[in-house]
N, C-alpha and C. Protein backbone atom coordinates (compact mmCIF):
# COMPACT_ATOMS: atom_id res chain seq x y z
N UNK A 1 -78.66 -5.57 -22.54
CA UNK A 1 -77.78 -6.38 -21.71
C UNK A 1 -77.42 -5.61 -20.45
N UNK A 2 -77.27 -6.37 -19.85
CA UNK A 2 -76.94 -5.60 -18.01
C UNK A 2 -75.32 -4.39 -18.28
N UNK A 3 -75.17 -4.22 -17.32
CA UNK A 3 -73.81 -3.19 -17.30
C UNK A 3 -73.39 -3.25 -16.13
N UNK A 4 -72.37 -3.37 -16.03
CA UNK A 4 -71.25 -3.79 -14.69
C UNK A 4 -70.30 -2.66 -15.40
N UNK A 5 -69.71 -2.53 -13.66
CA UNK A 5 -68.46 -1.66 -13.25
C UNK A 5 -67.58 -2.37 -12.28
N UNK A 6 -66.48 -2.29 -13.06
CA UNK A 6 -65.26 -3.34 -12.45
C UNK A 6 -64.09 -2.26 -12.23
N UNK A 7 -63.74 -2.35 -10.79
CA UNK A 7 -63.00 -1.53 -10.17
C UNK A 7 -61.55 -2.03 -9.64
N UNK A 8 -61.33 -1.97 -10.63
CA UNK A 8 -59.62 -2.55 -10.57
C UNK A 8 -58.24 -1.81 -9.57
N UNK A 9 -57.48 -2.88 -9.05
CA UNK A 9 -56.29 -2.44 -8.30
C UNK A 9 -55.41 -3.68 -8.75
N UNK A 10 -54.31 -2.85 -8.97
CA UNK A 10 -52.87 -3.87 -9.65
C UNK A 10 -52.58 -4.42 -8.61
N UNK A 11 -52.09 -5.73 -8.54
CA UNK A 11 -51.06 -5.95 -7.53
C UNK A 11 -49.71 -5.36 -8.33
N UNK A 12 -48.49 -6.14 -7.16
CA UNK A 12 -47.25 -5.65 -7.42
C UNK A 12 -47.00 -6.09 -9.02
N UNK A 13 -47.64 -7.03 -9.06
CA UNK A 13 -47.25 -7.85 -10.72
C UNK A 13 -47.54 -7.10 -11.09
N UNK A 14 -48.98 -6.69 -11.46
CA UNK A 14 -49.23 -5.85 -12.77
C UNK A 14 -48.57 -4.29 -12.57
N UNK A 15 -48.40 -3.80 -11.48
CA UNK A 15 -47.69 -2.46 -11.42
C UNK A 15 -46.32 -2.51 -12.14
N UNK A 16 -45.27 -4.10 -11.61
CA UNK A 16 -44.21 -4.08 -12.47
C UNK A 16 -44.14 -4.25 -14.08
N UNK A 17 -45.58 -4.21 -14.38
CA UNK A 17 -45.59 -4.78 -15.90
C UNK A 17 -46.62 -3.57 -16.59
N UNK A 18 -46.37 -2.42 -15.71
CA UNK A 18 -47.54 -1.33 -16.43
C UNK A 18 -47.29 -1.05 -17.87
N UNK A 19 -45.93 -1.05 -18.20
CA UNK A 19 -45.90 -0.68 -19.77
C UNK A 19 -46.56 -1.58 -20.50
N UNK A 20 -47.20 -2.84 -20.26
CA UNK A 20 -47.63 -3.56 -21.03
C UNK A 20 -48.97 -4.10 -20.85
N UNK A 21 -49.75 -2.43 -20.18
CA UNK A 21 -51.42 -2.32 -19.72
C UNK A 21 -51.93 -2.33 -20.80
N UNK A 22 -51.81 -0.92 -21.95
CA UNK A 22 -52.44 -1.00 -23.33
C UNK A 22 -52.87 -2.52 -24.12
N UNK A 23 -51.66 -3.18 -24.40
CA UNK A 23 -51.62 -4.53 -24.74
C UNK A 23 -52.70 -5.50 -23.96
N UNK A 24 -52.16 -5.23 -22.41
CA UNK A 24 -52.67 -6.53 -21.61
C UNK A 24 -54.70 -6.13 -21.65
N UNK A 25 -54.80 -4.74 -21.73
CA UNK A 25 -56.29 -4.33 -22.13
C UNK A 25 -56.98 -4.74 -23.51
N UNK A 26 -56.45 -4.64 -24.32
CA UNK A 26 -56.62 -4.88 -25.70
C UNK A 26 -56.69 -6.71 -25.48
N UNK A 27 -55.97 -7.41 -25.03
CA UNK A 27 -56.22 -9.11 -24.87
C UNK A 27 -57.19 -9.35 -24.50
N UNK A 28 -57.57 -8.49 -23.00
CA UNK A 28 -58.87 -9.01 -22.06
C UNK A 28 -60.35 -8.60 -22.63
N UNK A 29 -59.89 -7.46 -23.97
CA UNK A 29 -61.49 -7.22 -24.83
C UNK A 29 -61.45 -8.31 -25.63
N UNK A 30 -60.62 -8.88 -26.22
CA UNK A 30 -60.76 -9.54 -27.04
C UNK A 30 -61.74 -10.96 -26.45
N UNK A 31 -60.82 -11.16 -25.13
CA UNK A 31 -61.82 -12.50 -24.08
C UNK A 31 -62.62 -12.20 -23.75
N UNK A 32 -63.08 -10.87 -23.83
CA UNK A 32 -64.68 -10.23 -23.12
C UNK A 32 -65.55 -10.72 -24.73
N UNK A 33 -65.61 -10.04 -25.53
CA UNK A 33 -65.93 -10.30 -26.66
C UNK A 33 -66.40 -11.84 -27.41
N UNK A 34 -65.78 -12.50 -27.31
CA UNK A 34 -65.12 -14.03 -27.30
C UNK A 34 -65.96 -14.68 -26.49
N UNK A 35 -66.86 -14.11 -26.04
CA UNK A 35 -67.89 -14.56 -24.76
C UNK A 35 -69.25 -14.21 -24.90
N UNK A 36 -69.65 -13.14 -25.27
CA UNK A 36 -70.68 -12.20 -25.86
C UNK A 36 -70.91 -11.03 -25.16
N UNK A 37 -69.38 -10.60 -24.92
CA UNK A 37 -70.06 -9.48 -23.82
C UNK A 37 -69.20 -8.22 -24.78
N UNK A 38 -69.34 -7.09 -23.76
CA UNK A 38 -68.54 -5.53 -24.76
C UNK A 38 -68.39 -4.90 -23.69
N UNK A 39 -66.65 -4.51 -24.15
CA UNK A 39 -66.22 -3.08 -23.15
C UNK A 39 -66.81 -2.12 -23.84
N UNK A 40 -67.03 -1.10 -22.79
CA UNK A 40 -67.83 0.08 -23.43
C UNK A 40 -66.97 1.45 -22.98
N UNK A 41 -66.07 0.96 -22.07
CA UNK A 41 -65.04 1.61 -21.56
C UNK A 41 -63.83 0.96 -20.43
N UNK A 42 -62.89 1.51 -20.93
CA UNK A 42 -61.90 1.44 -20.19
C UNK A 42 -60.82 2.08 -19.66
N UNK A 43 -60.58 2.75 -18.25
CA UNK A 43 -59.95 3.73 -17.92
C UNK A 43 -58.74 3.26 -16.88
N UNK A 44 -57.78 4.37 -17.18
CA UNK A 44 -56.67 4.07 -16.00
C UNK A 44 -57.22 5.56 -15.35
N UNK A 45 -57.70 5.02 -13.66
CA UNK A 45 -57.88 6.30 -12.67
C UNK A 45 -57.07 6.63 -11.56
N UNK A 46 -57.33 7.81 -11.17
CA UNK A 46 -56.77 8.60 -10.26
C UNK A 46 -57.62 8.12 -8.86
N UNK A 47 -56.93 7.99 -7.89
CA UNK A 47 -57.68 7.54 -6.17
C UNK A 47 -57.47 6.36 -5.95
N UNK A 48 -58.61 5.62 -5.48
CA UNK A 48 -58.51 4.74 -4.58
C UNK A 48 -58.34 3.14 -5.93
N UNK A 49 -58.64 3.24 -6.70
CA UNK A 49 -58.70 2.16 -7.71
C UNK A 49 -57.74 2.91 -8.82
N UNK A 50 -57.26 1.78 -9.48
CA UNK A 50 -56.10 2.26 -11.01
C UNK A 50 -56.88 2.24 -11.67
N UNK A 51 -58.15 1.44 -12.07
CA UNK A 51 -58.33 0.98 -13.17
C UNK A 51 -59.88 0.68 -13.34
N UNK A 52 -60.34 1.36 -14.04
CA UNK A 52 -62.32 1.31 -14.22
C UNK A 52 -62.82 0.67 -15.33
N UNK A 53 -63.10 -0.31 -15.78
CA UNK A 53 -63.43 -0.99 -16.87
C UNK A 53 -65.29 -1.09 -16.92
N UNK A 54 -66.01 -0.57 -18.08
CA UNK A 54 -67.35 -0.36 -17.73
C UNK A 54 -67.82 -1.71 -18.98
N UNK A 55 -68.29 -2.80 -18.48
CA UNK A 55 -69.15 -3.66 -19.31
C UNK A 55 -70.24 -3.92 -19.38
N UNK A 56 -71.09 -4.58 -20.81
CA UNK A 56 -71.87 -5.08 -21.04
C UNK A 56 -71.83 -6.23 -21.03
N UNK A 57 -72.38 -7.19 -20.40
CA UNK A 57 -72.78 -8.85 -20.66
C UNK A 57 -73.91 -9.56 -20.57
N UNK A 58 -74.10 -10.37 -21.36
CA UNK A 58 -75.23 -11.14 -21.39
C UNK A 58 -76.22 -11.84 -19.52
N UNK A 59 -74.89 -11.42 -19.08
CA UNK A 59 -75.62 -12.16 -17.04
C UNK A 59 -74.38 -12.20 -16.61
N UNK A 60 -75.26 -12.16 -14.96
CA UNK A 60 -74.07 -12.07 -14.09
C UNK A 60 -72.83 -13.51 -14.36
N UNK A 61 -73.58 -14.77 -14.31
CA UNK A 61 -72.51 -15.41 -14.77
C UNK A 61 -71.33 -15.00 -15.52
N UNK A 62 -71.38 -14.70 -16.85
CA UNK A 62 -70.41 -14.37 -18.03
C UNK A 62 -69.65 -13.69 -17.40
N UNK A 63 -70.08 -12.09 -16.33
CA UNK A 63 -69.00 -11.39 -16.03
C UNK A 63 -68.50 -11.97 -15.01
N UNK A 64 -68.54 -12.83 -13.94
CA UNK A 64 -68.13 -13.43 -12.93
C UNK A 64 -66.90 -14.23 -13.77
N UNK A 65 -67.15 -15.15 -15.26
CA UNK A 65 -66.22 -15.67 -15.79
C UNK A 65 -65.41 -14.67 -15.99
N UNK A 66 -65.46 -13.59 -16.68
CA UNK A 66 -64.35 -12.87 -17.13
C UNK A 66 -63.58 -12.82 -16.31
N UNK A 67 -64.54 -12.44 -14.74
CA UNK A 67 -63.40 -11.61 -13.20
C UNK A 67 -62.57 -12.88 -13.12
N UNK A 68 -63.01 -13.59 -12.57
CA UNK A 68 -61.97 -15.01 -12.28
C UNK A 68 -60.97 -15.30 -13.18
N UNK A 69 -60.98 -15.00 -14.55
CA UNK A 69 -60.31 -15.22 -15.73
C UNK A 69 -59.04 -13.76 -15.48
N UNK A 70 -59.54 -12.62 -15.08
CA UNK A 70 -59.18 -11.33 -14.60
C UNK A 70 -57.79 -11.91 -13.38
N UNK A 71 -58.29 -12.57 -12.71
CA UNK A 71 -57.84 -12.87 -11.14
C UNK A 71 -56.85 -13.79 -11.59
N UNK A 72 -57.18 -14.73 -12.27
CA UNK A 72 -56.12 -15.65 -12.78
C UNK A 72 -55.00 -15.79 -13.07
N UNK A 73 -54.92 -14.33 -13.90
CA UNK A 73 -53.45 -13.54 -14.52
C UNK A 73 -52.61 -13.08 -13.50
N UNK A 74 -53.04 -12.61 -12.10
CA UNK A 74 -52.31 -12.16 -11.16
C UNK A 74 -52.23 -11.08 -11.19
N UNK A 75 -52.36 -9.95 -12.05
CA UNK A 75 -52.02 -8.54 -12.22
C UNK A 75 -53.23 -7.42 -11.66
N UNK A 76 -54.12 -8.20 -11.27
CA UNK A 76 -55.61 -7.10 -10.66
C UNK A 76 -56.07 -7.70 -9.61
N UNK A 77 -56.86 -7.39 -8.74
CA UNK A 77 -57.49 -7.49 -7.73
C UNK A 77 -59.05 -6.39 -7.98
N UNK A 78 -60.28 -7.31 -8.66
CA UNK A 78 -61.58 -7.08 -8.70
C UNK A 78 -62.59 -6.83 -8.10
N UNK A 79 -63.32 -5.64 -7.84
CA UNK A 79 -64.58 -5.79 -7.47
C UNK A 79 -65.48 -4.81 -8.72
N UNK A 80 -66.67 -6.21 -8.89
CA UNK A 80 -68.05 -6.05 -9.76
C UNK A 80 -69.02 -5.09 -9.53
N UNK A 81 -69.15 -4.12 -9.71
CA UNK A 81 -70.74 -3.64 -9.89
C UNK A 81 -71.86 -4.09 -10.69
N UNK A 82 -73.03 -4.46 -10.24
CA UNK A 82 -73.83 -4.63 -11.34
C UNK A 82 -74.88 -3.32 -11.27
N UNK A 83 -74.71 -3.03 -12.73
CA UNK A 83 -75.59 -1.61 -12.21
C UNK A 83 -76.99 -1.84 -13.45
N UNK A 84 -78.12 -0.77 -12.30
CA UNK A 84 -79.09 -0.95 -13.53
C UNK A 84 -79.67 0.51 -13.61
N UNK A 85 -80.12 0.28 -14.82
CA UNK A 85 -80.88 1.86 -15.56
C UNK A 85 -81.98 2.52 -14.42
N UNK A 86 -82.31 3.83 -15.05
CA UNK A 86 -83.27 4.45 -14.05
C UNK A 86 -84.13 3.41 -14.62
N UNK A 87 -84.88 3.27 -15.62
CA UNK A 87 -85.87 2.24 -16.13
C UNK A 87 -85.90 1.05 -15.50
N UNK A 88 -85.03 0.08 -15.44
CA UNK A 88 -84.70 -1.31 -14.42
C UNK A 88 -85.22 -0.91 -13.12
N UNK A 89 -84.54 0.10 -12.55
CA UNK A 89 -84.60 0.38 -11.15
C UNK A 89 -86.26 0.58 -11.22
N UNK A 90 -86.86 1.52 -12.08
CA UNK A 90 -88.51 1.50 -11.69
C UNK A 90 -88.92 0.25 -11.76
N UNK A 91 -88.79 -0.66 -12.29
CA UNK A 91 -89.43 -1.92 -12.72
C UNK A 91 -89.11 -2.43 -11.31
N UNK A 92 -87.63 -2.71 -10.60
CA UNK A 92 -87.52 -2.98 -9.22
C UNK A 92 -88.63 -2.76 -8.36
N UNK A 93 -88.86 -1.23 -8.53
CA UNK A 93 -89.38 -0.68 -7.25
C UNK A 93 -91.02 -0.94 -7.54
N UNK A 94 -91.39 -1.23 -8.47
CA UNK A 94 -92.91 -1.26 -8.77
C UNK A 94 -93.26 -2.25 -8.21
């Protein structure tokens, strides 16, 4: 399955509601899941983004649902990576 990197920034909402990130992370695997996709990680970071969430999903669609589903709640502001293997990438370039 593909692998995306989702590079999260709170708005003011979710900054006023940080004690309840653990939780609000633990919901959004459950809707990742619930879909056919898998967190494979999830981080609160240091710099320019709070928040690094690394997935697996079946296509770009599915994760586009999640982001919008993401955006919905009000508490993040998204951008997608879709990333691919050294292997993918040769198949690209061939």
């Amino acid at each position: 399955m593909p692998i995306y990197v989702t590079l999260i920034n709170w708005t003011d909402e979710g900054r006023k509601a940080v004690s309840g990130l653990p939780d609000r992370a633990a919901e959004v695997q459950k809707r990742v899941e619930s879909v056919g996709a898998k967190v494979i990680g999830n981080y609160v970071s240091m710099g320019r983004y709070d928040q690094i969430a690394i997935t697996e999903a079946p296509d770009d669609e599915t994760i586009a649902k999640l982001a919008l589903m993401i955006a919905g709640r009000g508490n993040a502001v998204t951008e997608t990576l879709r990333c691919f293997s050294m292997e993918e990438a040769r198949k690209l370039i061939s």
